[in-house]
Structure formats: C-alpha cells, structure tokens
C-alpha atoms as a PDB file:
ATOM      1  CA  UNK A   1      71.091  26.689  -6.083  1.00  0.00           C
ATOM      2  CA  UNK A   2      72.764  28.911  -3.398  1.00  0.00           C
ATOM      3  CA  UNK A   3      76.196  30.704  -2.665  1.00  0.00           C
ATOM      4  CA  UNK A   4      76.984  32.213   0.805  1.00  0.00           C
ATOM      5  CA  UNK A   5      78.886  35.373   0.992  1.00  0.00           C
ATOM      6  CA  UNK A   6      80.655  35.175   5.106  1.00  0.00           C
ATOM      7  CA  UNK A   7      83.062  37.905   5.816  1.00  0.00           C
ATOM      8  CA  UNK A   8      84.154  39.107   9.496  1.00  0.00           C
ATOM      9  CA  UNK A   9      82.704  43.120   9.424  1.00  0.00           C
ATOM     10  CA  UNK A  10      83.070  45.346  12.521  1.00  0.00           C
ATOM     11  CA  UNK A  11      81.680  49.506  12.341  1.00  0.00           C
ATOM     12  CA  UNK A  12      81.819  50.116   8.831  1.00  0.00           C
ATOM     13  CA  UNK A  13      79.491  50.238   5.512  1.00  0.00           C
ATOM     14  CA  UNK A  14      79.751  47.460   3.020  1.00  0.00           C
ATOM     15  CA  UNK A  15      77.646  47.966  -0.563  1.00  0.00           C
ATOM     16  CA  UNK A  16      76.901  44.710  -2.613  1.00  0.00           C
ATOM     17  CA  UNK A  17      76.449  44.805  -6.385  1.00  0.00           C
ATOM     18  CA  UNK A  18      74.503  42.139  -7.738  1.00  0.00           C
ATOM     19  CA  UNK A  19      73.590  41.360 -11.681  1.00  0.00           C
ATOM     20  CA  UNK A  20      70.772  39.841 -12.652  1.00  0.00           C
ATOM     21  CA  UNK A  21      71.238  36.465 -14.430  1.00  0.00           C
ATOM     22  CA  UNK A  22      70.458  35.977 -17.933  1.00  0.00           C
ATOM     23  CA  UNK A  23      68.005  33.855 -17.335  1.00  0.00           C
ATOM     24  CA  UNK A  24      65.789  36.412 -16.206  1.00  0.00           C
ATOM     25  CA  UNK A  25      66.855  39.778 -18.243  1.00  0.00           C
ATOM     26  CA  UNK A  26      68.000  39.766 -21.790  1.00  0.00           C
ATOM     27  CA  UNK A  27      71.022  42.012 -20.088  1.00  0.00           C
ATOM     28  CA  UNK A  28      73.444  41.953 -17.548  1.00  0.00           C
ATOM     29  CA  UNK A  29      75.036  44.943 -15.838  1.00  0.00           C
ATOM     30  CA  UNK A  30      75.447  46.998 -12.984  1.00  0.00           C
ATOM     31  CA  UNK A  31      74.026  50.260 -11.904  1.00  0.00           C
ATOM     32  CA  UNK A  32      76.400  52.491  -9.355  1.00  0.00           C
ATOM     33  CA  UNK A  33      76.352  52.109  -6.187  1.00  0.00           C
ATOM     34  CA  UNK A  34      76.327  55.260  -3.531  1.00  0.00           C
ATOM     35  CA  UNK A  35      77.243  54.707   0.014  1.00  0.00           C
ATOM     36  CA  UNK A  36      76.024  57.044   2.370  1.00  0.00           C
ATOM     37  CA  UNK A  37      74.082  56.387   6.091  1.00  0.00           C
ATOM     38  CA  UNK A  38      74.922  54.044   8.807  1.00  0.00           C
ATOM     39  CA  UNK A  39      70.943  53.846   9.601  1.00  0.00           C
ATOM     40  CA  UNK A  40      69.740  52.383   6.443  1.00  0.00           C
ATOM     41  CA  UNK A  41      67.486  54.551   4.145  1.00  0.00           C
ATOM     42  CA  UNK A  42      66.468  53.694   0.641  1.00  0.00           C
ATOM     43  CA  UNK A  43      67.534  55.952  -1.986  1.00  0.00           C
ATOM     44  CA  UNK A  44      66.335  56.383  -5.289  1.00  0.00           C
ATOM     45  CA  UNK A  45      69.133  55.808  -8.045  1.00  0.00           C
ATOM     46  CA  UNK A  46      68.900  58.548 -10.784  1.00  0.00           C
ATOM     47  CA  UNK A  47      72.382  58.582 -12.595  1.00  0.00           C
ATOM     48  CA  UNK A  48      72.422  56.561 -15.527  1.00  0.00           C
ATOM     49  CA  UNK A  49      74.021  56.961 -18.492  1.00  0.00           C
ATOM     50  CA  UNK A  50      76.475  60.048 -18.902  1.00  0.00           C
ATOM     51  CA  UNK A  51      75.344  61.118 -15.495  1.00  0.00           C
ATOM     52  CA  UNK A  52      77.010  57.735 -13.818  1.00  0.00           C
ATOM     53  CA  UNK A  53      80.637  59.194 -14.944  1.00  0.00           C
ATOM     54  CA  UNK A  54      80.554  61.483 -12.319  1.00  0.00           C
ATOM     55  CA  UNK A  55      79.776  59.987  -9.018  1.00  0.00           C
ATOM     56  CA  UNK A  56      80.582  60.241  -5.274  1.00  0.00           C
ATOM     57  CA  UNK A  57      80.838  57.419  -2.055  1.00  0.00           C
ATOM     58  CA  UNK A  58      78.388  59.904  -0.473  1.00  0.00           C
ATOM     59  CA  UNK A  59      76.854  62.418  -2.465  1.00  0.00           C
ATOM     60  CA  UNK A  60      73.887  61.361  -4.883  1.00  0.00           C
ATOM     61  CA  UNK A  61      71.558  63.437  -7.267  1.00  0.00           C
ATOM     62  CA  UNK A  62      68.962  62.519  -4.583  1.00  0.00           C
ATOM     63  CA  UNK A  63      67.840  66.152  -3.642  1.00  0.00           C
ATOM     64  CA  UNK A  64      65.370  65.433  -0.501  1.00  0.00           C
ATOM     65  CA  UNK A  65      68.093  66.805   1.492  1.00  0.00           C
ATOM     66  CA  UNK A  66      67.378  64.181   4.413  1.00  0.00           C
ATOM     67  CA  UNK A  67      69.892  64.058   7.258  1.00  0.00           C
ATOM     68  CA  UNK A  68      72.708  61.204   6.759  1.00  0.00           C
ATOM     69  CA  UNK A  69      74.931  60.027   9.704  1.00  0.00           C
ATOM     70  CA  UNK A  70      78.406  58.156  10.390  1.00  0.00           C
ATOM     71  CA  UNK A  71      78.531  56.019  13.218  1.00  0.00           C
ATOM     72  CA  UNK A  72      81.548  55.858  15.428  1.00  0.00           C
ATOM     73  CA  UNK A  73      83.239  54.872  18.425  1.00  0.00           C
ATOM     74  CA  UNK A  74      83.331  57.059  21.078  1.00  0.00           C
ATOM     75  CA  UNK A  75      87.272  56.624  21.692  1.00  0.00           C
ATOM     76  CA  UNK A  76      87.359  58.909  18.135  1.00  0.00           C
ATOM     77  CA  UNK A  77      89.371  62.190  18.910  1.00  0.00           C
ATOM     78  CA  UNK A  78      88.338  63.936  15.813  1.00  0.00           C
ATOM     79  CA  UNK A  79      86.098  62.320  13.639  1.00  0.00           C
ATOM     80  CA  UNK A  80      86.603  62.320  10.443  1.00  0.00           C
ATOM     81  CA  UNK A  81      84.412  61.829   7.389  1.00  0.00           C
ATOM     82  CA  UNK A  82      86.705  60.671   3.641  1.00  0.00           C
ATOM     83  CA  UNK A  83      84.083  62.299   0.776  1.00  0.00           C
ATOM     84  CA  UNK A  84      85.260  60.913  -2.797  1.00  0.00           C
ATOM     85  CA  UNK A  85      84.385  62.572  -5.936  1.00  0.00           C
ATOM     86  CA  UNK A  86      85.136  60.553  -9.184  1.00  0.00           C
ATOM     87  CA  UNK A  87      84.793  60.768 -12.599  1.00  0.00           C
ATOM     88  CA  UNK A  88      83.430  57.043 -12.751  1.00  0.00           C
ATOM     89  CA  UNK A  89      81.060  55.166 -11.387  1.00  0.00           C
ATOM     90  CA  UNK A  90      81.517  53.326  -8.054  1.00  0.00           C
ATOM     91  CA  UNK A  91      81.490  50.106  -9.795  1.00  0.00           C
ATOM     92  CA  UNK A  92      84.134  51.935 -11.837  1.00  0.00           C
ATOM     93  CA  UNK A  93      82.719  50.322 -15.334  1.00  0.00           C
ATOM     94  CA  UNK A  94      84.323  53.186 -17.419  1.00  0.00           C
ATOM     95  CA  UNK A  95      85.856  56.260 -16.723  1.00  0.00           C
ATOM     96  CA  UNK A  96      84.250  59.889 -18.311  1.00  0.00           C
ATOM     97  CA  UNK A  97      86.060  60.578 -21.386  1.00  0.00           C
ATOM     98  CA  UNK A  98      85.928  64.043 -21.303  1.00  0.00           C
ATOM     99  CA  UNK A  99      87.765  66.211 -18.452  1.00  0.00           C
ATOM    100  CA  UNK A 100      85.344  67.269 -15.718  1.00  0.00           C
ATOM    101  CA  UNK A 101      85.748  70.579 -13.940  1.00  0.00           C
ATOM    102  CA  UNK A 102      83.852  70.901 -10.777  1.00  0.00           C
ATOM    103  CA  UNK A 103      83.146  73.642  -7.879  1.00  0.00           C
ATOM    104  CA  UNK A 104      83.041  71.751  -4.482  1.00  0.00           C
ATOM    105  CA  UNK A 105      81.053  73.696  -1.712  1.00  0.00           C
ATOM    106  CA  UNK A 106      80.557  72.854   1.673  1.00  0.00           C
ATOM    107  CA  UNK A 107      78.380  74.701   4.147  1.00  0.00           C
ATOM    108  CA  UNK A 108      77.890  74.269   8.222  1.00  0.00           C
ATOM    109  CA  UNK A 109      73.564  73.787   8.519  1.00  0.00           C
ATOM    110  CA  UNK A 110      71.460  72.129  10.899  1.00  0.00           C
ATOM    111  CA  UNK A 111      69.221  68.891  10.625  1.00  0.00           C
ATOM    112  CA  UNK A 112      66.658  71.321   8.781  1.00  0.00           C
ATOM    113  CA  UNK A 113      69.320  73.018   6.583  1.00  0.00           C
ATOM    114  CA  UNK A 114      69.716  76.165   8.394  1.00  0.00           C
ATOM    115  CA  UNK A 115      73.346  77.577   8.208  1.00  0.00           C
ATOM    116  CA  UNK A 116      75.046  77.350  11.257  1.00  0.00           C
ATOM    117  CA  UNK A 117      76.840  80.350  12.704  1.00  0.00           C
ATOM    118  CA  UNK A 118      79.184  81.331  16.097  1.00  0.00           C
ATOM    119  CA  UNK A 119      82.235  80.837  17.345  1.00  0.00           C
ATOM    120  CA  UNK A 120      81.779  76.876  17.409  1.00  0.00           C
ATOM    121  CA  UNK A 121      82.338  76.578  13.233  1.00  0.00           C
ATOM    122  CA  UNK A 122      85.982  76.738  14.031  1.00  0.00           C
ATOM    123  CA  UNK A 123      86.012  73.433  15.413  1.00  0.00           C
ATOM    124  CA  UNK A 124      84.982  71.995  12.202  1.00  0.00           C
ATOM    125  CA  UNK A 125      87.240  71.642   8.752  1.00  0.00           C
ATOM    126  CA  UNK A 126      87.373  70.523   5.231  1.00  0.00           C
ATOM    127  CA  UNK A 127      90.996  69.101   3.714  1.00  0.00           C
ATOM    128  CA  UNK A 128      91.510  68.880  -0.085  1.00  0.00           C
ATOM    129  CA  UNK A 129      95.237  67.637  -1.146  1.00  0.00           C
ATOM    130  CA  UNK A 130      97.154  68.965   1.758  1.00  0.00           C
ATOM    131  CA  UNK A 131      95.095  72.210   1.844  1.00  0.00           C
ATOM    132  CA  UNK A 132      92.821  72.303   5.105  1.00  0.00           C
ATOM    133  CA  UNK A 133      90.273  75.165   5.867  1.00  0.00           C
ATOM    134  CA  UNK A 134      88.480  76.164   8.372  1.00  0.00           C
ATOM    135  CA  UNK A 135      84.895  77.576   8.475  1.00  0.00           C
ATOM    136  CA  UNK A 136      84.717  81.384   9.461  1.00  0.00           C
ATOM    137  CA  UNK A 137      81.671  83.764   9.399  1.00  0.00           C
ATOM    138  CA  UNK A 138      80.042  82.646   6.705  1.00  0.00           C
ATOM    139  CA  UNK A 139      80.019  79.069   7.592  1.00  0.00           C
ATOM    140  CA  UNK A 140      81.299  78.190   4.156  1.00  0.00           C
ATOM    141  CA  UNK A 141      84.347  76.696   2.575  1.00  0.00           C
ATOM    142  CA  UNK A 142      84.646  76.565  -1.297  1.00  0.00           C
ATOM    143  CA  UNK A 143      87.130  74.477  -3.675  1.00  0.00           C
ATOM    144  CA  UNK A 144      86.756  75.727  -6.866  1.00  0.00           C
ATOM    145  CA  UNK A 145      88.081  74.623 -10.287  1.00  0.00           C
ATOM    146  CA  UNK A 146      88.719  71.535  -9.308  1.00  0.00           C
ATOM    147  CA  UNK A 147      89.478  68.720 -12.353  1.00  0.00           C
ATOM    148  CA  UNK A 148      88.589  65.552 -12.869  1.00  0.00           C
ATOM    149  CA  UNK A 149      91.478  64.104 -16.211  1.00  0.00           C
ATOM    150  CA  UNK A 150      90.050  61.975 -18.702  1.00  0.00           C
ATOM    151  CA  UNK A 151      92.986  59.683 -19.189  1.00  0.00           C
ATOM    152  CA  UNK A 152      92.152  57.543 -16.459  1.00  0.00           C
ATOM    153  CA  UNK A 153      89.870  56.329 -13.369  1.00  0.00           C
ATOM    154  CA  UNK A 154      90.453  59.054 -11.319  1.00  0.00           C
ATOM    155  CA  UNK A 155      89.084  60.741  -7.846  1.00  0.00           C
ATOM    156  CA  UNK A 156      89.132  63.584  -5.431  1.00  0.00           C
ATOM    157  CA  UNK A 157      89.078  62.547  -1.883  1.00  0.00           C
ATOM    158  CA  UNK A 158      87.982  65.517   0.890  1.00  0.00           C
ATOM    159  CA  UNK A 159      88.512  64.982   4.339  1.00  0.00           C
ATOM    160  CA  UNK A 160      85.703  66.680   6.565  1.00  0.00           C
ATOM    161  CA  UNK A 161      86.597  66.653  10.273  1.00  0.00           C
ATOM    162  CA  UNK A 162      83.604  67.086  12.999  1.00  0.00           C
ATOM    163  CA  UNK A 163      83.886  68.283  16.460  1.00  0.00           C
ATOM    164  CA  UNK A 164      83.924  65.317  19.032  1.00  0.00           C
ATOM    165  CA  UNK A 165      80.968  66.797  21.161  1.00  0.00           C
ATOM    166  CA  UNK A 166      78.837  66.249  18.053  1.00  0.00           C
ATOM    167  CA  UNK A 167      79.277  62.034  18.520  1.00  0.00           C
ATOM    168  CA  UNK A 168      76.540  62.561  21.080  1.00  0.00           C
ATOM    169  CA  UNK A 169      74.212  65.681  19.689  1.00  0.00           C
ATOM    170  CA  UNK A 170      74.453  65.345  16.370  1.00  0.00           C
ATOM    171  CA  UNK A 171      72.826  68.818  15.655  1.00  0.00           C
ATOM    172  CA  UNK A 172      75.992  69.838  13.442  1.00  0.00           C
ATOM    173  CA  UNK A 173      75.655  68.751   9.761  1.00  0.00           C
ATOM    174  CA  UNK A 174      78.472  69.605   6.584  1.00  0.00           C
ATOM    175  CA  UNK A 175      76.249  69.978   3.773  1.00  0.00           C
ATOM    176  CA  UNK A 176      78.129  69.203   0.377  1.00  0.00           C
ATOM    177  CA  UNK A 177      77.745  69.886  -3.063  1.00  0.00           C
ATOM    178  CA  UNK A 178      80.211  68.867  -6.227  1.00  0.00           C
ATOM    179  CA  UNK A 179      79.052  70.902  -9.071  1.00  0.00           C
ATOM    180  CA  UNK A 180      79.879  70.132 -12.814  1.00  0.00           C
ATOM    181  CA  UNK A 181      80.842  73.354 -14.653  1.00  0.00           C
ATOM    182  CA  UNK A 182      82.100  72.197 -17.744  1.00  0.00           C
ATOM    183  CA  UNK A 183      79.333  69.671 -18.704  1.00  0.00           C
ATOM    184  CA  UNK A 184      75.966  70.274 -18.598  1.00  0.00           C
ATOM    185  CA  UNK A 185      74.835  66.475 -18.738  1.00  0.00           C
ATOM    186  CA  UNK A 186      76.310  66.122 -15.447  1.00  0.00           C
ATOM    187  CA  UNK A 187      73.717  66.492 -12.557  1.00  0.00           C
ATOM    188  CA  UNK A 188      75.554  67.881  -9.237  1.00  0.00           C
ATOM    189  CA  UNK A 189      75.700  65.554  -6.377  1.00  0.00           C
ATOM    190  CA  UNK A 190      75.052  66.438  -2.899  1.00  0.00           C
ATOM    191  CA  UNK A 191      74.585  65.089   0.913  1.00  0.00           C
ATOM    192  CA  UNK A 192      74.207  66.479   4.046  1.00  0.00           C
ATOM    193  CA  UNK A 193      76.374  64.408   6.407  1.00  0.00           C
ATOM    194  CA  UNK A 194      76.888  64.384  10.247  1.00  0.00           C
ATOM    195  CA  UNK A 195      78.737  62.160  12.486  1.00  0.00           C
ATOM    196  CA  UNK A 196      76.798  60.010  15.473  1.00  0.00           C
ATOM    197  CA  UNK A 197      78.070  58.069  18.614  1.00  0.00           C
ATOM    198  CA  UNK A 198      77.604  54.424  18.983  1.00  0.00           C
ATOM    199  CA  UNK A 199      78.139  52.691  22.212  1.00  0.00           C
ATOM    200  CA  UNK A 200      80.885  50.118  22.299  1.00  0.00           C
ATOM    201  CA  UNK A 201      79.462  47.992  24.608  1.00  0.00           C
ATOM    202  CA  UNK A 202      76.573  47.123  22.261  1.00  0.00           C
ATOM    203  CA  UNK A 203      75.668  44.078  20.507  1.00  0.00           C
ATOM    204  CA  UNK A 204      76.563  43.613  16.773  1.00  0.00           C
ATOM    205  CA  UNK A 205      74.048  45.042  14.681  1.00  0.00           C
ATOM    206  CA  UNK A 206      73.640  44.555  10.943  1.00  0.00           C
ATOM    207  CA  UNK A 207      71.297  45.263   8.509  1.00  0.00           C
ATOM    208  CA  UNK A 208      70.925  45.275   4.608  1.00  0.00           C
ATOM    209  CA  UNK A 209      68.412  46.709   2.154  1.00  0.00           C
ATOM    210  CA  UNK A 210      68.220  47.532  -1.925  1.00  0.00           C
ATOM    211  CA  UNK A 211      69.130  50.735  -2.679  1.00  0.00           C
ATOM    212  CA  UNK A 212      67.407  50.991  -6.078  1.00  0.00           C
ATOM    213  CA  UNK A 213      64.224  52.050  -6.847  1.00  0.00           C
ATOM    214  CA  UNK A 214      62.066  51.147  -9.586  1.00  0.00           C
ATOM    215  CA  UNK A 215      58.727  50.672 -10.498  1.00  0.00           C
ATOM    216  CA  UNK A 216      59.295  46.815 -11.625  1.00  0.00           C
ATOM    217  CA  UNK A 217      63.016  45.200 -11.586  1.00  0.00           C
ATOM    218  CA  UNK A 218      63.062  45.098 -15.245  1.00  0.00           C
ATOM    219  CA  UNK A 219      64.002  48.709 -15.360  1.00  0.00           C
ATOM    220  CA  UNK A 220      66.980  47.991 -13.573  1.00  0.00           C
ATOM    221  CA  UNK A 221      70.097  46.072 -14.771  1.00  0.00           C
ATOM    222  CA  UNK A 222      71.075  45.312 -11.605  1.00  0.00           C
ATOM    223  CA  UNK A 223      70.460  45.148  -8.247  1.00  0.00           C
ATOM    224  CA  UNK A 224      72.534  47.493  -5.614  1.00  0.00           C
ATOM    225  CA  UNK A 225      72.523  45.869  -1.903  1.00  0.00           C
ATOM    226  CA  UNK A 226      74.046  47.828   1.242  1.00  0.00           C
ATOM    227  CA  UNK A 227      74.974  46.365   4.340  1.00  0.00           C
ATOM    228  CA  UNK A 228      75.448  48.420   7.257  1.00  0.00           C
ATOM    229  CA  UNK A 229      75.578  48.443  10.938  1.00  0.00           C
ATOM    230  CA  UNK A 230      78.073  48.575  13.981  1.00  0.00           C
ATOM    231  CA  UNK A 231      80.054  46.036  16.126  1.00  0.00           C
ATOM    232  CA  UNK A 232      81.832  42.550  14.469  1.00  0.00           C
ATOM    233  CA  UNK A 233      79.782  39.780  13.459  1.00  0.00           C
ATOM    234  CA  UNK A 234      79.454  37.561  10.780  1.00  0.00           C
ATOM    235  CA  UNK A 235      77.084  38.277   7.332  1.00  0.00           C
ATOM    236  CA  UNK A 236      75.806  35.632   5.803  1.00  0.00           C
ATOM    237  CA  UNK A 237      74.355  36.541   2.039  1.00  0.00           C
ATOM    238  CA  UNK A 238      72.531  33.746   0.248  1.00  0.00           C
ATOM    239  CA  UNK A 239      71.218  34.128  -3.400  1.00  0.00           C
ATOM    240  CA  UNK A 240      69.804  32.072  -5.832  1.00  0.00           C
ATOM    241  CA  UNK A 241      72.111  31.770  -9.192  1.00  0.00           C
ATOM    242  CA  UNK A 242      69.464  31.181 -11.480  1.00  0.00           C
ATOM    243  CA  UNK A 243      67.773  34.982 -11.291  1.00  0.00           C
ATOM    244  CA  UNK A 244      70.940  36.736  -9.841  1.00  0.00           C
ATOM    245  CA  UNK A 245      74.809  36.727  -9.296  1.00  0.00           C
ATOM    246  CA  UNK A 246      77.463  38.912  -7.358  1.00  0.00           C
ATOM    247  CA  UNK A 247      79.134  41.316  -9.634  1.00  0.00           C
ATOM    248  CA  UNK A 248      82.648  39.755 -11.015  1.00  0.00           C
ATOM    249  CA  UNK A 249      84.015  43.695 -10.024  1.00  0.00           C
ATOM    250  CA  UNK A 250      82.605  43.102  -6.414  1.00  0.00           C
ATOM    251  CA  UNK A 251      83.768  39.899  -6.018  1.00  0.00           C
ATOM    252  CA  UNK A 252      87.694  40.397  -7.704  1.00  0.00           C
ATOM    253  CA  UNK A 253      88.238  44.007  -5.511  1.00  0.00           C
ATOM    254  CA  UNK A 254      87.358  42.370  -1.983  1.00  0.00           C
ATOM    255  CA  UNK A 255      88.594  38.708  -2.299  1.00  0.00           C
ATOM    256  CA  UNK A 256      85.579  37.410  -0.922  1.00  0.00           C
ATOM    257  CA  UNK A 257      85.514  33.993  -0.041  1.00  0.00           C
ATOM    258  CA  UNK A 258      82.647  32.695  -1.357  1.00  0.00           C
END
C-alpha cells in the first residue's frame, strides 16, 4: 500500500519526519529533526532524551565542524541566514520544563576554521531582538544570558547577514555556538554556516536522504528524511504504510495534500 506526498517547492529546505509503523517496532515516535545544508550531507543524530529539549534549525551536537552552505539567488542584496534556538525539539513533542539560560557566540572563520580578520568583517552582522552587531577586531559577536522560559514552546531566532560577494566565493563562514549554562545535561549546539550562489537559469534540482544514523533501524524510533535542492518542481514521496507513516505533527503543520 502506497501514499504520495506532491507539493510545488522552489529554493528552499524541506525535512520529513516519518514513524515507523507498529507493525514493525513495538514503538512509535519521532526523533528531531535538524535542518542545515542545501548540498545534502548525512548527519549523525545524537540528542535524545533531555538533550532533544534544546535544539536548533541549524546547529546540531555534531562536532566535525564540516562546512554547511545556503543556496540563493543571485538577485539577493544581503543575504540573510534566520538561526533558531529552542527549548524543544523541532518536531516540538514537548517543551524543556526547566528554564534554559544560554551564551550564543558567533565568530567570522574560514572553510578550515581559521578566524577571519580585516577590514571586510564589517560587512557581515548578527541581529538578536532588534539588537544588530557588527563584527570588529576580534571577529566575534557574543549574546550572553540569553533565556529560554519553561512555560511554553518557545525560541530565539538570530538573523546572520553575509556580504553579497560571498554568493560566489564562499570563503566567509559565521561559525555558531548556543551554549547551555544553567544545565549541564544540555550538550551545546553548533554549525558553521556560509551562504552560496545558485544560478537561476538552472534546472530544478532535488534531492533527499535520511538524516539518522544508526547501526540497525531498531535503534531509532523514527526515521528523519530531508529534501533539499534549488529551482520549482514537483516531489513526489511514496512509502509503504505497513513499515512506516508520515508524522501526524508533519502532516497537520504543512497541510499537505496527501
């Protein structure tokens, strides 16, 4: 038996949760989902339990550090990448019943992680609730004592803004880094992110992949799917019902037709 998932997409990241079926695990659930490249790389999931209630769109506890890029049009003036820092996770299950206090750091580097210096930083910037900064010297802008409250699902957004030149040489990375300060069960979660040009002119191009890793899928409660790619097409996700189905989350916050 087989559902189709069709939805119109144009440049853009789409992430898919899927639960396994009963039928095939004595459990059904979903594991959090973290959205981060626009070139496809799979990404080991390590927050679970406690550590899922405080989660990002783009930062994971992955800490290889790799390189992660945005696509975008070239008709962007300033592009801009929106960072979210929750105290859920991106399935938003539950929310962390406990406040979460947080340092938020975010530092100019290269593709190899070396800091990035001259009179260039300027061009770049970091927004947090109305307050923008801009790097100086030290390459380095800081939000600290941030809070996440307990009484509800609740999120920091941070708006980092790139200089246009690096759409074509993306040699410019923001490398960022929430870190828990109140409770130690938290892991800090990290990227470094840079923004890329994509051609206009070009054909549609999607792709998907897991973004779990495990050493057999019974370790996992769920299956986390990202689609991601430029230009406007049409996806067409088939799956069979009797091992696996769309998380009812997924399926009420987009409206999918399906």
């Amino acid at each position: 038996m087989k559902d189709k998932f069709i939805k119109k997409l144009k440049r853009s990241w789409l992430a898919i949760w899927i639960a396994f079926a009963a039928a095939a695990l004595s459990t059904i659930g979903v594991l959090a989902a973290y959205t981060s490249v626009s070139s496809v790389k799979r990404v080991v999931s390590t927050q679970k339990g406690a550590g899922m209630l405080f989660s990002s769109n783009y930062l994971t506890t992955d800490e290889n550090d790799l390189p992660r890029t945005i696509t975008f049009s070239s008709m962007e003036n300033s592009p801009c990448v929106t960072v979210n820092v929750c105290n859920y996770p991106q399935t938003l299950i539950k929310h962390n019943d406990k406040d979460i206090t947080y340092t938020l750091t975010v530092e100019l580097v290269d593709s190899n992680g070396n800091v990035v210096t001259g009179e260039e930083t300027a061009k770049y910037s970091v927004e947090y609730n109305g307050e923008k900064k801009t790097f100086g010297s030290n390459s380095k802008i800081e939000f600290s004592l941030l809070k996440l409250m307990a009484d509800d699902f609740n999120k920091h957004e941070f708006v980092l803004t790139f200089d246009k030149s690096q759409l074509t040489k993306s040699d410019i990375y923001m490398r960022v880094t929430a870190t828990p300060t109140n409770q130690a069960e938290l892991k800090p979660l990290s990227a470094k992110l840079g923004v890329i040009y994509i051609n206009d002119n070009t054909s549609a191009t999607w792709t998907g992949t897991f973004i779990d890793n495990a050493t057999s899928p019974k370790d996992l409660d769920g299956f986390n799917y990202r689609l991601s790619g430029s230009g406007e097409g049409t996806v067409t996700l088939t799956w069979n019902t009797n091992y696996v189905d769309i998380s009812p989350w997924f399926k009420n916050t987009y409206d999918l037709p399906l």
